[in-house]
Structure formats: structure tokens, C-alpha cells
N, C-alpha and C. Protein backbone atom coordinates (compact mmCIF):
# COMPACT_ATOMS: atom_id res chain seq x y z
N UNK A 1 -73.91 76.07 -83.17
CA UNK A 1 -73.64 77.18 -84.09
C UNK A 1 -74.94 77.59 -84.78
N UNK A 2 -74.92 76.61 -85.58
CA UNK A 2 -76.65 76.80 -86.25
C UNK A 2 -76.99 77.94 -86.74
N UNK A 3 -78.03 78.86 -86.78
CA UNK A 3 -78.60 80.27 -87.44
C UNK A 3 -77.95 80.98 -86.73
N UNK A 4 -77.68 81.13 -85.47
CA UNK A 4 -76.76 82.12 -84.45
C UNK A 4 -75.54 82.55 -85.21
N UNK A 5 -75.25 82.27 -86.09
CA UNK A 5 -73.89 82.35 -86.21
C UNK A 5 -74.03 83.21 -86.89
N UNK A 6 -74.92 83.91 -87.68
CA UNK A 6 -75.25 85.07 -88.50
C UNK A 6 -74.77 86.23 -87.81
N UNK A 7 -74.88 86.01 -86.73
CA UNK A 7 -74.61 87.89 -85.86
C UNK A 7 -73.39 87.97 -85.56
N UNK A 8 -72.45 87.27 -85.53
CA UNK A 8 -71.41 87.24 -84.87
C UNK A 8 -69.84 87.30 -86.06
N UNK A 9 -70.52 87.41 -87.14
CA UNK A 9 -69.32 87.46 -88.61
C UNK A 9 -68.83 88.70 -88.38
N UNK A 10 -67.47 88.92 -89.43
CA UNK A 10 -67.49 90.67 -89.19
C UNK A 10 -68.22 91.21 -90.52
N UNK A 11 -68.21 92.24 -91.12
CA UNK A 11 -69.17 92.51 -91.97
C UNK A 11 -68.50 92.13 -93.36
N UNK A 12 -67.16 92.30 -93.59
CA UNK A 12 -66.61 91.67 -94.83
C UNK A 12 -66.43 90.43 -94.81
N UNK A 13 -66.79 89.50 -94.09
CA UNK A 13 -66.80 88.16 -93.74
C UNK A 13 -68.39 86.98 -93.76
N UNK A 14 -69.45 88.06 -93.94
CA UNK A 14 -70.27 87.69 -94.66
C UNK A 14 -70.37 87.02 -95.92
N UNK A 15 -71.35 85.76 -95.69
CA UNK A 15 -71.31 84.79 -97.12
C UNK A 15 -72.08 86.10 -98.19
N UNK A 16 -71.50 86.04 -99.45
CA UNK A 16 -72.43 86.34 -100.50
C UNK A 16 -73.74 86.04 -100.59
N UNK A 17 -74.30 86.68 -101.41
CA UNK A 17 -76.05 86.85 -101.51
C UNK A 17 -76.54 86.33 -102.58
N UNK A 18 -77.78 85.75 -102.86
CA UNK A 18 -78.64 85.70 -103.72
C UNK A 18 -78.18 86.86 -105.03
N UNK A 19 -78.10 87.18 -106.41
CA UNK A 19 -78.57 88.15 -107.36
C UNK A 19 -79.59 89.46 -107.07
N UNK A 20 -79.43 90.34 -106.85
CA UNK A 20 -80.33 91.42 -107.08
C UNK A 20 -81.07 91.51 -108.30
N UNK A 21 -82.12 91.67 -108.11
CA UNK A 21 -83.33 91.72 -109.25
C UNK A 21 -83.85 93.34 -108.98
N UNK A 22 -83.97 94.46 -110.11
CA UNK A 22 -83.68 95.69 -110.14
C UNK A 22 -85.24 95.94 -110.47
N UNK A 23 -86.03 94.99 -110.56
CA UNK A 23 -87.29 95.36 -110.86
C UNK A 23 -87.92 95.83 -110.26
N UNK A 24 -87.95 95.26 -109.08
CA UNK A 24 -88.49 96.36 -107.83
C UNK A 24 -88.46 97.72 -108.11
N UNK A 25 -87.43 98.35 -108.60
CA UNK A 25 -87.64 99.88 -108.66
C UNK A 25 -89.13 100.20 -109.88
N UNK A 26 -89.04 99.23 -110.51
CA UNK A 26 -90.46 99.20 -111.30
C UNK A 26 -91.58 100.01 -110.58
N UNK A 27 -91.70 99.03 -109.59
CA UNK A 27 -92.96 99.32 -109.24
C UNK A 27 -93.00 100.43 -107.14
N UNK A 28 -91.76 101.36 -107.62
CA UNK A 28 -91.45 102.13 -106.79
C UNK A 28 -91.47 104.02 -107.05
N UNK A 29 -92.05 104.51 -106.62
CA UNK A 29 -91.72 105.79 -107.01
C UNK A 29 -90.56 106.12 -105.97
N UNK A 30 -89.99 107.51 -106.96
CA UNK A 30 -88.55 107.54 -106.34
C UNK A 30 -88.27 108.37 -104.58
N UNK A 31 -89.27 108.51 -104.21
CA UNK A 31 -89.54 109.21 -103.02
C UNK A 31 -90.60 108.30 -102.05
N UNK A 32 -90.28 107.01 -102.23
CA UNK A 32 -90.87 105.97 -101.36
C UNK A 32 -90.10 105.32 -100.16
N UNK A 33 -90.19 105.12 -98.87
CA UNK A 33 -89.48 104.53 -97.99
C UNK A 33 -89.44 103.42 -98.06
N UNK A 34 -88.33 103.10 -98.19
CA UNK A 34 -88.14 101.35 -98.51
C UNK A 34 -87.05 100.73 -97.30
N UNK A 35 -87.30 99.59 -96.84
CA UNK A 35 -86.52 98.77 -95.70
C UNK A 35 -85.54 97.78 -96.37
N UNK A 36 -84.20 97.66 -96.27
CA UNK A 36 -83.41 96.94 -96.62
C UNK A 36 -83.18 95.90 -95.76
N UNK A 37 -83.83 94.72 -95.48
CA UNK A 37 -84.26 94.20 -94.00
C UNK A 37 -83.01 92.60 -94.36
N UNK A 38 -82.13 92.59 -93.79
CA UNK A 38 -81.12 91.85 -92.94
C UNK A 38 -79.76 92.58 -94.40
N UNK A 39 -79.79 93.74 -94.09
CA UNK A 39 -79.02 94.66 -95.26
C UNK A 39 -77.43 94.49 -94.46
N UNK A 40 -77.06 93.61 -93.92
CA UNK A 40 -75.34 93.54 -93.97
C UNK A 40 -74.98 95.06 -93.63
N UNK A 41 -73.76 94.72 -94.60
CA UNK A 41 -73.04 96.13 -94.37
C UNK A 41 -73.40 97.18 -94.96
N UNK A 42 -74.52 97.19 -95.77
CA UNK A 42 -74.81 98.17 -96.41
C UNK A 42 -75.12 97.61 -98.40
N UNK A 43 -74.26 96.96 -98.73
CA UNK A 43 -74.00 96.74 -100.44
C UNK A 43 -75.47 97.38 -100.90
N UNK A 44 -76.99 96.95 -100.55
CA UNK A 44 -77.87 96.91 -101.77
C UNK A 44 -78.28 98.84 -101.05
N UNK A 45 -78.41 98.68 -99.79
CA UNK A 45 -78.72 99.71 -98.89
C UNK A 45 -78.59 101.27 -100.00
N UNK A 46 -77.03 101.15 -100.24
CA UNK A 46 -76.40 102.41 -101.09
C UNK A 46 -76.93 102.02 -102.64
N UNK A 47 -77.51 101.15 -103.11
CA UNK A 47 -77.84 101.64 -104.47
C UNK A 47 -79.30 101.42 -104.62
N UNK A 48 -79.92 101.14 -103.10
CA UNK A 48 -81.64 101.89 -103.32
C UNK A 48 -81.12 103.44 -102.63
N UNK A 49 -80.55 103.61 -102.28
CA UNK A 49 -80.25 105.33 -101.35
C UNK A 49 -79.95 106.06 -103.26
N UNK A 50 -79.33 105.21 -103.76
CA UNK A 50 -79.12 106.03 -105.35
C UNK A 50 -80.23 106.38 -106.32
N UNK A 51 -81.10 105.30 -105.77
CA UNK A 51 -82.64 105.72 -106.69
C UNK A 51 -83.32 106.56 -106.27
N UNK A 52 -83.09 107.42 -105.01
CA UNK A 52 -83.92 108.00 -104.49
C UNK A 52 -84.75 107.83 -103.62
N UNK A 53 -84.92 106.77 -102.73
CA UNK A 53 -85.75 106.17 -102.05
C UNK A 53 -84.85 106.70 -100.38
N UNK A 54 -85.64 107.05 -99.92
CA UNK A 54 -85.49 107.29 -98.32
C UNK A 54 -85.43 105.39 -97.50
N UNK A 55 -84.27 105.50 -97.17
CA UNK A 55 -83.62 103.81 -96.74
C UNK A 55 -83.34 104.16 -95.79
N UNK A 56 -83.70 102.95 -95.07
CA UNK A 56 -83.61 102.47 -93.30
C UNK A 56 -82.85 101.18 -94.11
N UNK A 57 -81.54 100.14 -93.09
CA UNK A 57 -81.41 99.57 -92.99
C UNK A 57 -80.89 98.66 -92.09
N UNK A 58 -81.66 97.35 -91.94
CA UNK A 58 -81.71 96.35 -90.52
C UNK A 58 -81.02 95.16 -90.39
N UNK A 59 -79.87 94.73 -89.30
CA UNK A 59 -79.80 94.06 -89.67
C UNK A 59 -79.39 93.47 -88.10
N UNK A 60 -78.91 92.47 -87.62
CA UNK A 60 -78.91 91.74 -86.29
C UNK A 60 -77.49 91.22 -86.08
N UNK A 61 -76.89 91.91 -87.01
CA UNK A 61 -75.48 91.67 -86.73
C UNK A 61 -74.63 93.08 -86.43
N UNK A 62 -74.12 93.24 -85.51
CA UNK A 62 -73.81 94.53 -85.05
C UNK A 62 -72.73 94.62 -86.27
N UNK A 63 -71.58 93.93 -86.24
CA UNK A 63 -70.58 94.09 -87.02
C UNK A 63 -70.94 94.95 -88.09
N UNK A 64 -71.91 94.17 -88.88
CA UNK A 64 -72.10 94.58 -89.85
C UNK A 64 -72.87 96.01 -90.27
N UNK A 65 -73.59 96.63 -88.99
CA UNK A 65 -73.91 97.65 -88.89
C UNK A 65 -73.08 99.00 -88.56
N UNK A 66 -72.12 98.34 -87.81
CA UNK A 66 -71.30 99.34 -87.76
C UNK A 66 -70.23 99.71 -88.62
N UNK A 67 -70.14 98.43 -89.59
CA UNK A 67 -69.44 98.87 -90.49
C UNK A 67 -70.10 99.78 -91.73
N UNK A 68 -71.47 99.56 -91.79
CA UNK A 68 -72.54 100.51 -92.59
C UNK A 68 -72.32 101.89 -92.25
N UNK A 69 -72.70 102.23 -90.98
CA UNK A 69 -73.04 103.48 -90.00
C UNK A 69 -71.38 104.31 -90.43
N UNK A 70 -70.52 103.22 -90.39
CA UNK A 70 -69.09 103.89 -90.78
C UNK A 70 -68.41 104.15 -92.36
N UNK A 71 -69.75 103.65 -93.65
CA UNK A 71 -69.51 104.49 -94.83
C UNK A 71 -69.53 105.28 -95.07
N UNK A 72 -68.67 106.32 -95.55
CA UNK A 72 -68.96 107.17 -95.90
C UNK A 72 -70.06 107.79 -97.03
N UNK A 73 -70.26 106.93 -98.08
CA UNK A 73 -71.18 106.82 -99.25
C UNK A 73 -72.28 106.67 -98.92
N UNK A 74 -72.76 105.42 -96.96
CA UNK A 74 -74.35 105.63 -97.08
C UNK A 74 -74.43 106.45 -95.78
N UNK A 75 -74.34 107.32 -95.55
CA UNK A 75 -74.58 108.48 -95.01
C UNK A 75 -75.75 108.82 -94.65
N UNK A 76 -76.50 108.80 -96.24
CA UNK A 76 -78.00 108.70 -96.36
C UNK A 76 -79.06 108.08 -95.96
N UNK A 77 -78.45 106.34 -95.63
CA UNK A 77 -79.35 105.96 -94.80
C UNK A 77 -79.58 105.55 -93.30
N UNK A 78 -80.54 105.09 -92.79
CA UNK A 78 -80.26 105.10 -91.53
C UNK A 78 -80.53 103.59 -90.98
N UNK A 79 -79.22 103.13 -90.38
CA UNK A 79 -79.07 101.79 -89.86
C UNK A 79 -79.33 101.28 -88.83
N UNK A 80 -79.82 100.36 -88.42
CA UNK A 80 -80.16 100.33 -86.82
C UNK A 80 -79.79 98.31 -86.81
N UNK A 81 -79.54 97.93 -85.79
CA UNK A 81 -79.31 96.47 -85.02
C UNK A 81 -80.62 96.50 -84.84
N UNK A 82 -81.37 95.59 -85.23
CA UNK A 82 -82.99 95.19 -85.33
C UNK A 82 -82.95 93.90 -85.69
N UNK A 83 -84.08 92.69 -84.87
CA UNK A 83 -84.29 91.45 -84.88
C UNK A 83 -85.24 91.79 -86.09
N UNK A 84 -85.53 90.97 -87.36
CA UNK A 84 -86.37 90.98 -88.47
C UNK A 84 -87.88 90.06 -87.85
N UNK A 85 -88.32 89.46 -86.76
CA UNK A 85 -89.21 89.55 -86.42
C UNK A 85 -89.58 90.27 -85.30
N UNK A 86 -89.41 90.94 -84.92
CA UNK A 86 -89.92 92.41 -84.32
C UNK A 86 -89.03 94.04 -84.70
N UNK A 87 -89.32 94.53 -85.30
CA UNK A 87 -89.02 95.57 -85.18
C UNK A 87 -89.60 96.67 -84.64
N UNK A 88 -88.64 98.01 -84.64
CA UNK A 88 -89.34 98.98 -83.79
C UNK A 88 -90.07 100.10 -84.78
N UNK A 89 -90.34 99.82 -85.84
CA UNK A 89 -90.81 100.32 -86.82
C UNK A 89 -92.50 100.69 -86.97
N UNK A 90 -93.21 101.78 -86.84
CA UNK A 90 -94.55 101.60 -86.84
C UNK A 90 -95.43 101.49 -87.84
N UNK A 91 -96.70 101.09 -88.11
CA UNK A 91 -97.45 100.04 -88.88
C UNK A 91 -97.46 101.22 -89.92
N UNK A 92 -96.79 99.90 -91.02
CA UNK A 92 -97.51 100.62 -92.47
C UNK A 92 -96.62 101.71 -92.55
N UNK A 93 -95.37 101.36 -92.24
CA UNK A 93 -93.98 102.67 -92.01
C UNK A 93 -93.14 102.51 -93.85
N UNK A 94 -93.22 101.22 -94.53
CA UNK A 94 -92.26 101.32 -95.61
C UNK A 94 -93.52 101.05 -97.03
N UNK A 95 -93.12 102.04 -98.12
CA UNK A 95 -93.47 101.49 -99.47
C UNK A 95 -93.30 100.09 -100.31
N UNK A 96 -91.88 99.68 -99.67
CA UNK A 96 -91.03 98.90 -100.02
C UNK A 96 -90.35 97.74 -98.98
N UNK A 97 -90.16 96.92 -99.36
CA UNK A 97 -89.23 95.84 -98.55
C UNK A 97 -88.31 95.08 -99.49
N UNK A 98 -87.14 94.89 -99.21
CA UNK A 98 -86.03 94.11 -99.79
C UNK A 98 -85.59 93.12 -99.05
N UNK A 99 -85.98 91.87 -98.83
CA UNK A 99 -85.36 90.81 -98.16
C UNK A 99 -84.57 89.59 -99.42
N UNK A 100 -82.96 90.10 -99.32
CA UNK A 100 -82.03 89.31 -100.15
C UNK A 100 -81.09 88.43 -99.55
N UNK A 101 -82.02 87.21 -99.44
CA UNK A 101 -80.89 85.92 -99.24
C UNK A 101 -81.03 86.34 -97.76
N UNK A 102 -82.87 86.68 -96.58
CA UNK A 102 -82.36 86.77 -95.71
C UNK A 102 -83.06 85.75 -94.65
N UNK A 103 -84.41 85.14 -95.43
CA UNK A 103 -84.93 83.98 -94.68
C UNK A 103 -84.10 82.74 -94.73
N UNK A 104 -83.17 82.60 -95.64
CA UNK A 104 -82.38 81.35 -95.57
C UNK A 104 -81.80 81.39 -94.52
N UNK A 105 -81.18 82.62 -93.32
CA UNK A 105 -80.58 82.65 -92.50
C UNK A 105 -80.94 82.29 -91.41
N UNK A 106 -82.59 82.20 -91.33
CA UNK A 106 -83.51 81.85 -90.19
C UNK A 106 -84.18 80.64 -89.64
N UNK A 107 -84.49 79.87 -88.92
CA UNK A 107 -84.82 78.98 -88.37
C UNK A 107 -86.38 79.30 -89.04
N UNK A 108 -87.13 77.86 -89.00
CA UNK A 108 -88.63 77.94 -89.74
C UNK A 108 -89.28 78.81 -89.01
N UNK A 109 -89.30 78.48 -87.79
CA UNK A 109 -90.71 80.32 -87.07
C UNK A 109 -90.02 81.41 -86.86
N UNK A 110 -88.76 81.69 -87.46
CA UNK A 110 -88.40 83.38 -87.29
C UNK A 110 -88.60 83.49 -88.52
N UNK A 111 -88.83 82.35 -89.78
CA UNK A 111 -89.12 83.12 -90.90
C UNK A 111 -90.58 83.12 -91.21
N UNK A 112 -91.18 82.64 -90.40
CA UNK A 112 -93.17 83.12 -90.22
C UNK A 112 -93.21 83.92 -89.58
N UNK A 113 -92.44 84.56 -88.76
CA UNK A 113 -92.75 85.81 -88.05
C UNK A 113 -91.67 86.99 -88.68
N UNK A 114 -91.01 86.61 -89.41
CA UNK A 114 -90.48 87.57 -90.00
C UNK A 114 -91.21 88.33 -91.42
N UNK A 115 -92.08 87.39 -91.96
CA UNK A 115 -92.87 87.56 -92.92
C UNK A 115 -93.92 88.65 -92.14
N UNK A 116 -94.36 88.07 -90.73
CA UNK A 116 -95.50 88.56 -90.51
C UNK A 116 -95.51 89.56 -89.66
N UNK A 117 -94.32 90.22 -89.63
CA UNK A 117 -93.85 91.69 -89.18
C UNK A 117 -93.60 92.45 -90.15
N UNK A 118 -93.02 91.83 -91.48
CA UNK A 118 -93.02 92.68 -92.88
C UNK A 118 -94.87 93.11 -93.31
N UNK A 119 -95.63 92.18 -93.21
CA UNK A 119 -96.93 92.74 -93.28
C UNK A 119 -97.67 93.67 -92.41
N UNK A 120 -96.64 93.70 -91.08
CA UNK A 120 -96.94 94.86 -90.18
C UNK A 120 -97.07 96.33 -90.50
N UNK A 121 -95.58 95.96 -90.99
CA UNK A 121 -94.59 97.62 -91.10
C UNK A 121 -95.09 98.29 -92.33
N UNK A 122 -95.22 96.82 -93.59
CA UNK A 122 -95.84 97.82 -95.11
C UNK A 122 -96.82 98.25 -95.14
N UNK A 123 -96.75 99.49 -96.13
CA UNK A 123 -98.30 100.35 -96.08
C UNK A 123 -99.10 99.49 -97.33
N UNK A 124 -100.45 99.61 -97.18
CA UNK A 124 -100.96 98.62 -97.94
C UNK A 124 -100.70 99.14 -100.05
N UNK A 125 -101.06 98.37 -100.29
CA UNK A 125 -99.79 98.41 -102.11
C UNK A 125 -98.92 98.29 -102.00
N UNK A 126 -98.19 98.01 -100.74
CA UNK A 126 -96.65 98.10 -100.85
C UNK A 126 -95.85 97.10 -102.04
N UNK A 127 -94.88 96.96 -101.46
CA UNK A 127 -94.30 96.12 -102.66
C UNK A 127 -93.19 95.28 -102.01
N UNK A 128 -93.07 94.26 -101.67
CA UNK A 128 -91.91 93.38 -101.07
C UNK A 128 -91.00 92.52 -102.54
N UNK A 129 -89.88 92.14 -101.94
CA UNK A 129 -89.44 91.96 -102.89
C UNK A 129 -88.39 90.89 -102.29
N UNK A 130 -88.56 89.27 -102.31
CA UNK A 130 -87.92 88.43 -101.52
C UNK A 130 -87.15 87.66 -102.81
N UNK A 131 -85.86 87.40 -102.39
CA UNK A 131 -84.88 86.58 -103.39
C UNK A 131 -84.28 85.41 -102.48
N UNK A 132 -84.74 84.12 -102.85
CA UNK A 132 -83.60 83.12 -101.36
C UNK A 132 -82.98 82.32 -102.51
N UNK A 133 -82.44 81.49 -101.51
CA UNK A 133 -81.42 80.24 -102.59
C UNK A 133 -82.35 79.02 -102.82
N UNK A 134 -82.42 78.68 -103.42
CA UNK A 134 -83.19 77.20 -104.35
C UNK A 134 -82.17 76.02 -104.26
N UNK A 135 -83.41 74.68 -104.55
CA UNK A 135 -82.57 74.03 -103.86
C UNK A 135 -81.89 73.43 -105.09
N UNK A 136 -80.60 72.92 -104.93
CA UNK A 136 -80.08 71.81 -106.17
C UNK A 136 -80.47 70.50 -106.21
N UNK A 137 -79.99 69.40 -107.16
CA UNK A 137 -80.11 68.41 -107.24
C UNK A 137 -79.60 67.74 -105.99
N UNK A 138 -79.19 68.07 -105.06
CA UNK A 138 -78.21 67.34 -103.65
C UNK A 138 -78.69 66.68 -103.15
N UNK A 139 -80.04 65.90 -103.63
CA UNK A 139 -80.98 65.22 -102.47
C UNK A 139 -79.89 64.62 -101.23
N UNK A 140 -78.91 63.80 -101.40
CA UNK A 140 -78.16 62.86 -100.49
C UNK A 140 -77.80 64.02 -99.38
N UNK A 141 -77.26 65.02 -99.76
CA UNK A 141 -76.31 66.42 -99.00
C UNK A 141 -77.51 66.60 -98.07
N UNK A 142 -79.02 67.17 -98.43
CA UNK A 142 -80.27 67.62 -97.79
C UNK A 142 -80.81 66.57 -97.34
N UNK A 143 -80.44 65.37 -97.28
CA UNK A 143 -80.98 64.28 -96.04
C UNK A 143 -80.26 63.86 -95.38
N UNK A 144 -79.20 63.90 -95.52
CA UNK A 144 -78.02 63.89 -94.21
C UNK A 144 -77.91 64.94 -93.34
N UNK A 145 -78.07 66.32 -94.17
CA UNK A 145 -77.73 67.26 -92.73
C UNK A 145 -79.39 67.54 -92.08
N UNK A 146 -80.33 67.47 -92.58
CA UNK A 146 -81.79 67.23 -92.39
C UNK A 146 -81.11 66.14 -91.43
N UNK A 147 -80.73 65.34 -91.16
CA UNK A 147 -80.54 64.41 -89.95
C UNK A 147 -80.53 65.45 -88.59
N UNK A 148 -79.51 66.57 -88.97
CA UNK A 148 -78.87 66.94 -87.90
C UNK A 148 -79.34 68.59 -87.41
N UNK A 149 -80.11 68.77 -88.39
CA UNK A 149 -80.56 70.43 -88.73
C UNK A 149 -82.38 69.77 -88.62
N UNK A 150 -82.88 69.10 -88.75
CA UNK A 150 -84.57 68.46 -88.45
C UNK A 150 -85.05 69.17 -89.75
N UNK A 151 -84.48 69.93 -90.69
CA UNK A 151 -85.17 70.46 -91.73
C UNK A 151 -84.90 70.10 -93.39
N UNK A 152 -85.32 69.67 -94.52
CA UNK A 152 -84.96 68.93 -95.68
C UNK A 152 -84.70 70.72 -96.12
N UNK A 153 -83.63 70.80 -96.68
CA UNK A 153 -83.23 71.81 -97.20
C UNK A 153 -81.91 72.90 -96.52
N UNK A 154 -81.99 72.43 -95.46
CA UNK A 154 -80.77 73.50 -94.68
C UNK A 154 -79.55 72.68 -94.71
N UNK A 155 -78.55 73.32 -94.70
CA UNK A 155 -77.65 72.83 -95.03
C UNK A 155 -76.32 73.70 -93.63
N UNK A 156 -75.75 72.82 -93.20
CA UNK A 156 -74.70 73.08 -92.35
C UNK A 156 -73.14 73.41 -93.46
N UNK A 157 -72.43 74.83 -93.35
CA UNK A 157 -71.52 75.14 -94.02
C UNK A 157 -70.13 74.83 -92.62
N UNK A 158 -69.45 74.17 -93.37
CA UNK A 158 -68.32 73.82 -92.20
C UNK A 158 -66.93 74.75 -92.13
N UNK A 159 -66.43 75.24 -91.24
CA UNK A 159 -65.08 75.78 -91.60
C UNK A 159 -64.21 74.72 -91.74
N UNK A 160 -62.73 75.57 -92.27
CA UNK A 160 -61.15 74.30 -92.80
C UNK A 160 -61.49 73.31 -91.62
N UNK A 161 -61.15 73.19 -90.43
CA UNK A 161 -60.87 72.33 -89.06
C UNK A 161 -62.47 71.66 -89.48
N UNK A 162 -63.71 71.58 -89.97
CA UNK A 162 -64.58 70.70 -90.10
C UNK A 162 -65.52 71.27 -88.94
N UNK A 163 -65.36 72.10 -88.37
CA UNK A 163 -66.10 72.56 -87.20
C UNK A 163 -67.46 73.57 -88.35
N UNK A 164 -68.87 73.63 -87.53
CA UNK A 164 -69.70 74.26 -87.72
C UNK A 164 -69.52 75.89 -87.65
N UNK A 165 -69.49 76.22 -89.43
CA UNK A 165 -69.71 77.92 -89.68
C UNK A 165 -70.57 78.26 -89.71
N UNK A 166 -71.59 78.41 -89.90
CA UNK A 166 -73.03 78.50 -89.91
C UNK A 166 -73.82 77.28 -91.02
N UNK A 167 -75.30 77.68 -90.71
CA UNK A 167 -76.38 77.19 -91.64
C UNK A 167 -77.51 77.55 -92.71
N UNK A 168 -77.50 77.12 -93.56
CA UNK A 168 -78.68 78.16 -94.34
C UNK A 168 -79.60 77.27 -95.13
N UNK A 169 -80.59 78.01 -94.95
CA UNK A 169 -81.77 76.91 -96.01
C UNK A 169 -81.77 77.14 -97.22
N UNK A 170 -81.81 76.56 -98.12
CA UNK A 170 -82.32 76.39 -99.56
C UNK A 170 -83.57 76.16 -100.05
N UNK A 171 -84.28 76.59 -100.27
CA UNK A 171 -85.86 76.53 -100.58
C UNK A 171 -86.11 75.53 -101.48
N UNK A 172 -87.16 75.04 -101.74
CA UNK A 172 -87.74 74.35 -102.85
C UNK A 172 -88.99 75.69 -103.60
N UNK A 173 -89.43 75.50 -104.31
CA UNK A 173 -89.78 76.52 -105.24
C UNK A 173 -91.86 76.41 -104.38
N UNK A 174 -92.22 74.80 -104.06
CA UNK A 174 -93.23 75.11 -103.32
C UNK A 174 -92.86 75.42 -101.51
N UNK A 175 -92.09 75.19 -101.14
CA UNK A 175 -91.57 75.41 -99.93
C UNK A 175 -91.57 77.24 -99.70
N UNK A 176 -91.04 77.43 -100.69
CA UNK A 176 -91.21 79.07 -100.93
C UNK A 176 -92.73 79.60 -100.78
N UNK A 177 -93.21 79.14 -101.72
CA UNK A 177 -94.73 79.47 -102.00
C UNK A 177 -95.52 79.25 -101.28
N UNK A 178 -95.56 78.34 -100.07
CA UNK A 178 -96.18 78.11 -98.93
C UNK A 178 -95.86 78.94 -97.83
N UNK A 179 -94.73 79.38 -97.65
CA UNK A 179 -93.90 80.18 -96.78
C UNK A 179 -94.62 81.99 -96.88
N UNK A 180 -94.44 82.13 -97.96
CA UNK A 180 -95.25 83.03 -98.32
C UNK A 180 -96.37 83.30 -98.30
């Protein structure tokens, strides 16, 4: 199951996200192209499309794109099924990047190459804007499934029957900062 299991949810069946942090629009003027990069069904997509910002949003789960493409409210932006380490996007294409709660979804080298396709696509000043999950006190939880996942921090989420729903990492605060 493992990270795969991200593409295959339907789009209201997606785990919840990280908090949105609104600061970003800080340091955005309102006519800047910004990438909503592993943007689900749309949720943050339609309230950067409200600030004014010209939005693309990407994400590798069809479901969830087509349930975007089929709002009526984001209309405005434009969605596409795109792997977050390659896109078809050309260099220095967004002002902006929003990645919420979306490297936790990734195995360790899709999230070094996912970083290092976001430095592709932004124009230089840009402004990225990454939110993941941190880790808790669980040490025992993050060395047991670290048995089975090879990574201290990911964590295997199980469905009712105990069978594998997906996996997601939890950062440590230097784990982050190195990553970056």
C-alpha cells in the first residue's frame, strides 16, 4: 500500500490537512500565478482563486481532480493530474507555491525531487509556502513502524479489518530543515 495509496482515494475520502497559514498572501501581489501543488479536490485552490491570484492546480490523484474540474465555484482554476516531481510546467512559470500536508505523502526521493522541481517552475523571489505534520511524543509508534516503513517518522494508518490505508511522514522540525 505504502505512499501509492494517495492516488487511488476518492476525493471526499481524503485524510485532512495540515492548518492553512494565510500569510503567504503577504508576500503575494494579487495578480501573481501561484501553484496549488498536491491541491486534492480543490479546498485551498478556490480561496487563493478568491485573492486574485491566477491558480493552476496539481494533483496525482485523478479522483480528486475530477472532482475539482467538476466545481462549479473553481471554474477559475485550472487542474491538471501531474506527478509533483516532474511537471509539465515551464521554468520560472509560478510567483507562488502552496505545498499543504503534501511531502508527508511522499517517499524520501520524491520529496527531494519534488522540492527540486518546485525550484524549477518558481520565478526567482518567488515565494513557497510548505506546511507538513510534526512529529509527537510517539517515539515507541515511530520505531515500530520505522521497522516496517525503513523511515523514523512515517507512520502506517490502518483501516477497521487492520489492513494497510496508507502512510505518511511526520517531520521532526530538523528533518524539515534539512529537507529543505
Amino acid at each position: 500500500m505504502g505512499y501509492d495509496a494517495w492516488e487511488s482515494f476518492s476525493a471526499k475520502d481524503l485524510p485532512a490537512t495540515s492548518e492553512f497559514s494565510k500569510e503567504i498572501f503577504t508576500y503575494l501581489k494579487h495578480d501573481c500565478v501561484v501553484l496549488d501543488l498536491g491541491c486534492g479536490y480543490g479546498r485551498l485552490s478556490g480561496l487563493l482563486s478568491e485573492q486574485g491570484y491566477l491558480v493552476y492546480g496539481i494533483d496525482k490523484n485523478p479522483n480528486a481532480i475530477k472532482e475539482a474540474k467538476e466545481n462549479p465555484e473553481l471554474t477559475d482554476v485550472s487542474f491538471s493530474v501531474q506527478n509533483a516531481t516532474k511537471t509539465d510546467f515551464e521554468d520560472r512559470f509560478f510567483n507562488g507555491i502552496i505545498l499543504q500536508g503534501v511531502l508527508a505523502c511522499m517517499g524520501p526521493n520524491d520529496r527531494q525531487k519534488t522540492l527540486a522541481e518546485c525550484h524549477r517552475i518558481l520565478r526567482p523571489k518567488a515565494v513557497i509556502q510548505i506546511a507538513e505534520f510534526g512529529q509527537t511524543d510517539n517515539k515507541k509508534k515511530y520505531l515500530e513502524h520505522a521497522q516496517e516503513t525503513g523511515e523514523y517518522g512515517t507512520i502506517i494508518i490502518k483501516n477497521p479489518d487492520e489492513s494497510d490505508r496508507f502512510q505518511t511522514h511526520n517531520f521532526s522540525k530538523l528533518g524539515l530543515q534539512v529537507l529543505i
